[in-house]
C-alpha atoms as a PDB file:
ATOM      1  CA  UNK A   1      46.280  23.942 110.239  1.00  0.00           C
ATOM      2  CA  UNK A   2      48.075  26.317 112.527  1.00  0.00           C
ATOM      3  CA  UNK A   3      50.579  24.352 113.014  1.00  0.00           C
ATOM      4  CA  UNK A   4      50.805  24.304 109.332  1.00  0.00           C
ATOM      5  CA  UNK A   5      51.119  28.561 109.080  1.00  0.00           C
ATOM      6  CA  UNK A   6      53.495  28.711 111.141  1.00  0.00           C
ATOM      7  CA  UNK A   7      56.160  26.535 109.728  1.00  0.00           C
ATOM      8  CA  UNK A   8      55.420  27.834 106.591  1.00  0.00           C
ATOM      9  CA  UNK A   9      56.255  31.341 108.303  1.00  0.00           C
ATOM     10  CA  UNK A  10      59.849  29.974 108.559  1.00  0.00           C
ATOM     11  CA  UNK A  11      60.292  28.332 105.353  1.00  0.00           C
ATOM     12  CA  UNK A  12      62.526  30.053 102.608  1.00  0.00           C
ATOM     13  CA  UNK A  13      63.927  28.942  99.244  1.00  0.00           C
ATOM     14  CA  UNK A  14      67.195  28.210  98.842  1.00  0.00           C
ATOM     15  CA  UNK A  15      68.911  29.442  95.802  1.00  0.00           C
ATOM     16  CA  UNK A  16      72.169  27.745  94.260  1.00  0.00           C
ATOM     17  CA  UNK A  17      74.292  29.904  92.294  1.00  0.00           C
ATOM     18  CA  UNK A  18      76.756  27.604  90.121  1.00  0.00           C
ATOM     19  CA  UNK A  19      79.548  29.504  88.365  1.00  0.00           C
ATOM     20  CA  UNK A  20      79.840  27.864  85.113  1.00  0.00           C
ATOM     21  CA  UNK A  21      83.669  28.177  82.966  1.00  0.00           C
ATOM     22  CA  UNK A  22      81.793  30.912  81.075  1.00  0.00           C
ATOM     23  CA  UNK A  23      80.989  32.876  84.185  1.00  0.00           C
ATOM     24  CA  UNK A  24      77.637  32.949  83.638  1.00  0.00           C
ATOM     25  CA  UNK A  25      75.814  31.662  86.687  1.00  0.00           C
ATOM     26  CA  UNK A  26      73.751  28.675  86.672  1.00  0.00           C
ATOM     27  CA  UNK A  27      70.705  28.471  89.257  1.00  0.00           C
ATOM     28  CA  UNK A  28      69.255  25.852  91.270  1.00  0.00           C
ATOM     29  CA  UNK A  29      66.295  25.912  93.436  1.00  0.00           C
ATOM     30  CA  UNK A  30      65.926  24.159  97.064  1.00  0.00           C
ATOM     31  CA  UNK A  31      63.822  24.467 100.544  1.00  0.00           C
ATOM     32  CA  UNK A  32      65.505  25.203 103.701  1.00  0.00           C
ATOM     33  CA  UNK A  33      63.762  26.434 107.135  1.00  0.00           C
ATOM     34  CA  UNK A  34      64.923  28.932 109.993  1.00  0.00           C
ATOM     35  CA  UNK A  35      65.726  26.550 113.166  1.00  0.00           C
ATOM     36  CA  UNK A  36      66.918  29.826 114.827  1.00  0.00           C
ATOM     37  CA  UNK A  37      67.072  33.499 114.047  1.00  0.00           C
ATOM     38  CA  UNK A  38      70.171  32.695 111.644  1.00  0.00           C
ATOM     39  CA  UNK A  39      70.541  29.052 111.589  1.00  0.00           C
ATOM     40  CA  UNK A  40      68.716  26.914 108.475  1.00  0.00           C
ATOM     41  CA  UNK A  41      68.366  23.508 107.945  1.00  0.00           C
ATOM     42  CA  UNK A  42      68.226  21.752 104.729  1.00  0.00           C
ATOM     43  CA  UNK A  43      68.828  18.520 103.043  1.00  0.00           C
ATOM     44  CA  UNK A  44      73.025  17.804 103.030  1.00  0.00           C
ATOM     45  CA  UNK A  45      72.680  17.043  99.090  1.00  0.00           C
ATOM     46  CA  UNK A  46      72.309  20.653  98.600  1.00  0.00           C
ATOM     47  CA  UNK A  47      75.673  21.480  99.316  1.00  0.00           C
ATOM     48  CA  UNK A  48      77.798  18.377  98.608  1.00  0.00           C
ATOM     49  CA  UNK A  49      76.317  17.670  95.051  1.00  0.00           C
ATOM     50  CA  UNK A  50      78.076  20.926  94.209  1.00  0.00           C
ATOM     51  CA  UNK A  51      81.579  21.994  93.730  1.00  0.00           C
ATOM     52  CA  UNK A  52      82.056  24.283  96.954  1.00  0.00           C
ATOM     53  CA  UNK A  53      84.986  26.339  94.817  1.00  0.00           C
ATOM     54  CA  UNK A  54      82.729  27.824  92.513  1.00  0.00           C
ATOM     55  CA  UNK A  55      79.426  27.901  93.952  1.00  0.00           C
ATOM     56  CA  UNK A  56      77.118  30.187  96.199  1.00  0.00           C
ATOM     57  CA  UNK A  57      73.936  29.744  98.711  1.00  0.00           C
ATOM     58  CA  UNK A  58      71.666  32.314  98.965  1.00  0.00           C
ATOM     59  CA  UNK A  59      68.183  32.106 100.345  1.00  0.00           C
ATOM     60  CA  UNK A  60      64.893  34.094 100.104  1.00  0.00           C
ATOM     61  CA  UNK A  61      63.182  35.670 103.195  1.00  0.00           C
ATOM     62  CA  UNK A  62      61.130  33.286 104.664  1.00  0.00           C
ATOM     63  CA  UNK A  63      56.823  32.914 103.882  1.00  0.00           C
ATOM     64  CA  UNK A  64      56.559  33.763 100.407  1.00  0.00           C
ATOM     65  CA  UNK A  65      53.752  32.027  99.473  1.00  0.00           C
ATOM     66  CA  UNK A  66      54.951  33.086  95.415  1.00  0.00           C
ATOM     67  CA  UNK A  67      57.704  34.032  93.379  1.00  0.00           C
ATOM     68  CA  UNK A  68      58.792  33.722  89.854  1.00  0.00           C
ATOM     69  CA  UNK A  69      61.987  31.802  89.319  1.00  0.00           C
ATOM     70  CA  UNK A  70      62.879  34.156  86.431  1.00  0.00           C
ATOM     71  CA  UNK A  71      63.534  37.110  89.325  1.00  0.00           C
ATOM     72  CA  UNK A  72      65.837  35.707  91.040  1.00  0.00           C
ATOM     73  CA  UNK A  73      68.243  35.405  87.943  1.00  0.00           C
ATOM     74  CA  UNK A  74      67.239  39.111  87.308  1.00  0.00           C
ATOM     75  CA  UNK A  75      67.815  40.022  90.963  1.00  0.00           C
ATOM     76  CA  UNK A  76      64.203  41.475  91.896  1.00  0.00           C
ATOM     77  CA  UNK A  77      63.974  39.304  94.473  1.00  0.00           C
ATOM     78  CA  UNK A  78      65.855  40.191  97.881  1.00  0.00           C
ATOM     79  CA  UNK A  79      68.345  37.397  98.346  1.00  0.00           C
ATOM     80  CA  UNK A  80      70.606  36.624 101.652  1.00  0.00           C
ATOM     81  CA  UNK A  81      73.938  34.966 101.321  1.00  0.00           C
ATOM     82  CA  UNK A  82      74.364  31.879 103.509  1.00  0.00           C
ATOM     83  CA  UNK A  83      77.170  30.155 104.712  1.00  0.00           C
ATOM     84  CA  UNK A  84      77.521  26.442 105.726  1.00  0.00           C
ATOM     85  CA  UNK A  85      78.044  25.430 109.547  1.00  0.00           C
ATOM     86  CA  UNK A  86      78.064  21.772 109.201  1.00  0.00           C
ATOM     87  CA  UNK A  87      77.109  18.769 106.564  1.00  0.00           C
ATOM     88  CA  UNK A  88      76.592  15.005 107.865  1.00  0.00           C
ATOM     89  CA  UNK A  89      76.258  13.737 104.102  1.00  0.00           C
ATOM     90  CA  UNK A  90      79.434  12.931 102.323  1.00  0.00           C
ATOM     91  CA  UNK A  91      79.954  13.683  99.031  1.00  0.00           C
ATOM     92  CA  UNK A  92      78.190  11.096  96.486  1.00  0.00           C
ATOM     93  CA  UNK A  93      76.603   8.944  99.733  1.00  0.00           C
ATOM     94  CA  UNK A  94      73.730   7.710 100.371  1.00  0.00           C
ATOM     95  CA  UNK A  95      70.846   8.948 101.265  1.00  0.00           C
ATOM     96  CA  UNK A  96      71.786   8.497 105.194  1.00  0.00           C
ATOM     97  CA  UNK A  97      72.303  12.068 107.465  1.00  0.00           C
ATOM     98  CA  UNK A  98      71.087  13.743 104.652  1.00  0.00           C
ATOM     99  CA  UNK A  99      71.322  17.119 106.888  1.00  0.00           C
ATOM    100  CA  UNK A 100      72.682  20.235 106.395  1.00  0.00           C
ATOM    101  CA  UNK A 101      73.114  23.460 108.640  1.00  0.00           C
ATOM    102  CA  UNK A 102      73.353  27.026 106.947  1.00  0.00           C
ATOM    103  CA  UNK A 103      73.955  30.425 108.455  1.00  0.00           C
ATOM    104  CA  UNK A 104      72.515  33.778 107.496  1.00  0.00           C
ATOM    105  CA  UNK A 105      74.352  36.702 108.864  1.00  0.00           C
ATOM    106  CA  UNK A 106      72.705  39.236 106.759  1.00  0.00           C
ATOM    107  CA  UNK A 107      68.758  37.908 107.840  1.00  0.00           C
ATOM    108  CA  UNK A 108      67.460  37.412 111.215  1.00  0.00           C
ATOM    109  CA  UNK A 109      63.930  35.353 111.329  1.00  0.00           C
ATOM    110  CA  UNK A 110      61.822  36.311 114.005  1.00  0.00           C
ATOM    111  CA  UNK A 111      59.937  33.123 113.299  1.00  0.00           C
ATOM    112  CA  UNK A 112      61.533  29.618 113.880  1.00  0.00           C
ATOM    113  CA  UNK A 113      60.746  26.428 114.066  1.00  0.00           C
ATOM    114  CA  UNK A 114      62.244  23.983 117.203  1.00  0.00           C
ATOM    115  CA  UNK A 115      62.855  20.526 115.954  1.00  0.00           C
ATOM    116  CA  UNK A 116      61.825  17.527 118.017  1.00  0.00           C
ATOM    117  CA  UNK A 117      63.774  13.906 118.590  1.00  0.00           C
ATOM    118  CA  UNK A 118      60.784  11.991 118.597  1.00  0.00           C
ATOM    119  CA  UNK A 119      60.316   9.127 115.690  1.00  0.00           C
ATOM    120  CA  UNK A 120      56.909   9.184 114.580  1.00  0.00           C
ATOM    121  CA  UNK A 121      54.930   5.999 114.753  1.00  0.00           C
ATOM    122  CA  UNK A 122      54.618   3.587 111.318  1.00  0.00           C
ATOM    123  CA  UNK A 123      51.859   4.375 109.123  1.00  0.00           C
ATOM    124  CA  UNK A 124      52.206   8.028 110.746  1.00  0.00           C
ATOM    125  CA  UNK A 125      50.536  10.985 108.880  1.00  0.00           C
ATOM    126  CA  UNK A 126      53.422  13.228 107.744  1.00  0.00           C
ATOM    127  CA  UNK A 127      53.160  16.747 106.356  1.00  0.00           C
ATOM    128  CA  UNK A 128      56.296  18.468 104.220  1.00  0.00           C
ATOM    129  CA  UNK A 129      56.304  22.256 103.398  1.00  0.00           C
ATOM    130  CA  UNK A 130      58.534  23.272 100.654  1.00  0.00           C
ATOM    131  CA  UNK A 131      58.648  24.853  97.823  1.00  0.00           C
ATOM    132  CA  UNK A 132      58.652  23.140  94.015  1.00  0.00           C
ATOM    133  CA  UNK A 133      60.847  24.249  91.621  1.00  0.00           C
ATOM    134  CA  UNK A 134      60.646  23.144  87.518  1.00  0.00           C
ATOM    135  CA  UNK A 135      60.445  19.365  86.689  1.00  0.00           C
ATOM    136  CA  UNK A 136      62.851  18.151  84.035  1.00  0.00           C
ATOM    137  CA  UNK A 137      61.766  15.715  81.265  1.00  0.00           C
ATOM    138  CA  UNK A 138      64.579  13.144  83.026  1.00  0.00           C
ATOM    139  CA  UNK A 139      62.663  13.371  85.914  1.00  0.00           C
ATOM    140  CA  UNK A 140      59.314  12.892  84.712  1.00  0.00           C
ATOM    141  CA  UNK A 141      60.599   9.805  82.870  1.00  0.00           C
ATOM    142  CA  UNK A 142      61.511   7.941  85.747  1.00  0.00           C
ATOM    143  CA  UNK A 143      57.563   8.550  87.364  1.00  0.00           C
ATOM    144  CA  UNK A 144      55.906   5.866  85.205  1.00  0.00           C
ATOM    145  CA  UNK A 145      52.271   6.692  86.108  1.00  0.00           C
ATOM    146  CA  UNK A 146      52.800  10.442  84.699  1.00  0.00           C
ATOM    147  CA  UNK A 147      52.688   8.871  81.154  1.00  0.00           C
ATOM    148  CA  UNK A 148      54.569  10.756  78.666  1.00  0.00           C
ATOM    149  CA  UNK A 149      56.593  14.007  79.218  1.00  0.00           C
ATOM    150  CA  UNK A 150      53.895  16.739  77.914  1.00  0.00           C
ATOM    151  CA  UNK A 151      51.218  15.800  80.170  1.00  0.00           C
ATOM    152  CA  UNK A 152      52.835  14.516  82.910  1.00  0.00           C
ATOM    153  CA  UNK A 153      54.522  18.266  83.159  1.00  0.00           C
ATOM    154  CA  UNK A 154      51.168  19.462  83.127  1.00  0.00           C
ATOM    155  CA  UNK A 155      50.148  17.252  86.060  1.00  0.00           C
ATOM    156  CA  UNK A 156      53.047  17.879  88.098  1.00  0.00           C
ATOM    157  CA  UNK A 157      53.051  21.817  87.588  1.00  0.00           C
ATOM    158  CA  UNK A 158      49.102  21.345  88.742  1.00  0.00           C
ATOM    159  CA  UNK A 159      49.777  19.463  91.856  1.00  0.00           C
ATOM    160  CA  UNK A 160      53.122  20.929  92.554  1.00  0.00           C
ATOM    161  CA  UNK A 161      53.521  24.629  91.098  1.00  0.00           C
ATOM    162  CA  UNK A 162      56.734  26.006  90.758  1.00  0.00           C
ATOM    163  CA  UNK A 163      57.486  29.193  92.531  1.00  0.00           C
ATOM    164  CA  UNK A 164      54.638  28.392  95.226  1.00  0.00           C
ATOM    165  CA  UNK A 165      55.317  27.472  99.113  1.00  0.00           C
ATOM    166  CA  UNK A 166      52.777  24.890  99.674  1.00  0.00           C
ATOM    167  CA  UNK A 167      52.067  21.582 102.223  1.00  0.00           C
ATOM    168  CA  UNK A 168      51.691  18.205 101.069  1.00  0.00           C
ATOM    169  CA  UNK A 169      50.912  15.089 102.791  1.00  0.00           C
ATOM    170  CA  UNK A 170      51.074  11.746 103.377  1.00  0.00           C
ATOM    171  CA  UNK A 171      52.093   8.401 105.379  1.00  0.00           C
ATOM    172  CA  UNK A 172      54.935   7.085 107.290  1.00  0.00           C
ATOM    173  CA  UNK A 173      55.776   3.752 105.749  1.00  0.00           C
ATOM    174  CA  UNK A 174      59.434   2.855 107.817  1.00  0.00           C
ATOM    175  CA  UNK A 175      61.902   4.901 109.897  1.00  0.00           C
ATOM    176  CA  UNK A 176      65.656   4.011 110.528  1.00  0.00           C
ATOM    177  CA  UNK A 177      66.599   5.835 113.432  1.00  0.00           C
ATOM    178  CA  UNK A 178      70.282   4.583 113.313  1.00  0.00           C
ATOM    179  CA  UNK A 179      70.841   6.056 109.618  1.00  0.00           C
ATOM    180  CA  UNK A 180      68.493   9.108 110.632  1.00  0.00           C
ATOM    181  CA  UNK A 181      66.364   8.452 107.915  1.00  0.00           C
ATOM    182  CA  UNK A 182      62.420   8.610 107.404  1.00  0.00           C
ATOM    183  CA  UNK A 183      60.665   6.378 104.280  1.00  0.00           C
ATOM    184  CA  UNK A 184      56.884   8.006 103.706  1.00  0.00           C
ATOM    185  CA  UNK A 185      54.467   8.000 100.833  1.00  0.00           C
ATOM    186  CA  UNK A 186      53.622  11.655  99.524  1.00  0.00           C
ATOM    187  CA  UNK A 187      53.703  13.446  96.393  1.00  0.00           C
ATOM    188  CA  UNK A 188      57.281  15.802  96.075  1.00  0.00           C
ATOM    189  CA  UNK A 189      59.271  16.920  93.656  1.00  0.00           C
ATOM    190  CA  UNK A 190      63.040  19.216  92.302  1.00  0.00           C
ATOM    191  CA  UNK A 191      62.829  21.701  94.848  1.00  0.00           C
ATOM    192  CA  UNK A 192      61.444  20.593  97.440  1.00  0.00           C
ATOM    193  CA  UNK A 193      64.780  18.640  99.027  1.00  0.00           C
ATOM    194  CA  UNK A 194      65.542  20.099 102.760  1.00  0.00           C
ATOM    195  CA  UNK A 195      61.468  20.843 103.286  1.00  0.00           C
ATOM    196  CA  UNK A 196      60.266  20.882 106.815  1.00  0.00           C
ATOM    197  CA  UNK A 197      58.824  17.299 107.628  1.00  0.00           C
ATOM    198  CA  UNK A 198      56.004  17.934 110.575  1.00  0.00           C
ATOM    199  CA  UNK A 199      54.464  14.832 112.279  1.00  0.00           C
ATOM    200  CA  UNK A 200      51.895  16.203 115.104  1.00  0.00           C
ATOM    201  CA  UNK A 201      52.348  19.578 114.526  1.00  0.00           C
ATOM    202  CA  UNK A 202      56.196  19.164 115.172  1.00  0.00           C
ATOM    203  CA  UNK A 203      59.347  19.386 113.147  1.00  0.00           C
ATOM    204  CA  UNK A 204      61.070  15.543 113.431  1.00  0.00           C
ATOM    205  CA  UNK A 205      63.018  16.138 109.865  1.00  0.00           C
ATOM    206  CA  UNK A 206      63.818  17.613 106.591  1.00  0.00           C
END
């Protein structure tokens, strides 16, 4: 499990503010990790499913176990704008390079993770550490075992709770090294896109 601590010592939430017409911000909720003292990784989706003119990334300081959503709208949570360095996934790909890098110039982690170019074997034990944010009733309807909406929020927000920075885990079932891409069998869910994917106690993805 130490392995386990201390990525979760480098893992922060990252925070999409979307300008809507009305100027009234919208928020999204994501997981990104420290990969240096400034430099975050995350998934690419997180910046190219959004119009770049009139949105903002922003991320919490790293290994808070808890927050409530609601505080970051109201601003009583510290927040650190980010900027991007690079993005391998094109706008409305696939799911292929799905990598992006952020920079923090206002934050300096003194806990990082180094990432490793190893592929993990098939049928490989995989752990993720990110952080769930709320479950929509669109999403819920396309998980067919959670049966209908009410409950299946219920079991979601049980195994998953929003606000918290937790581990789950699970098995390799196929890796495509030439499209940089990982297939596994865990539970995840909104939020939790750019977590830290550890195989051996090492970082191999996000």
């Amino acid at each position: 499990m130490g392995h386990i601590i201390k990525a979760a010592g480098c893992i922060s939430r990252l925070v999409v503010r979307e300008f809507r017409p009305n100027g009234r911000p919208r928020y999204h909720f994501a997981t990104a990790f420290f990969v240096s003292e400034t430099l975050l990784l995350t998934a690419g989706h997180n910046y190219a499913d959004f119009d770049n003119t009139c949105t903002q990334w922003w991320i919490t300081e790293p290994g808070i176990s808890q927050i409530d959503v609601d505080d970051v709208g109201n601003e009583k949570i510290p927040l650190h704008r980010c900027t991007l360095v690079e993005s391998l996934y094109p706008r409305g790909g696939k799911y292929w390079r799905d990598i992006a890098i952020f920079r923090c110039e206002s934050y300096k982690s003194c806990q990082y993770v180094p990432l490793e170019s190893a592929t993990p074997p098939g049928n490989a034990i995989m752990d993720i550490i990110g952080c769930p944010a709320e479950v929509s009733d669109e999403w819920i309807g396309t998980h067919p075992r959670l049966q209908n909406t009410r409950k299946g929020r219920t079991d979601v927000e049980k195994a998953l709770p929003k606000g918290s920075l937790l581990f789950t885990r699970g098995i390799l079932e196929a890796s495509f090294p030439r499209m940089s891409t990982m297939e596994y069998r865990l539970s995840t869910c909104p939020g939790m896109s750019g977590s830290c994917v550890l195989y051996d106690g090492h970082v191999v993805g996000n």
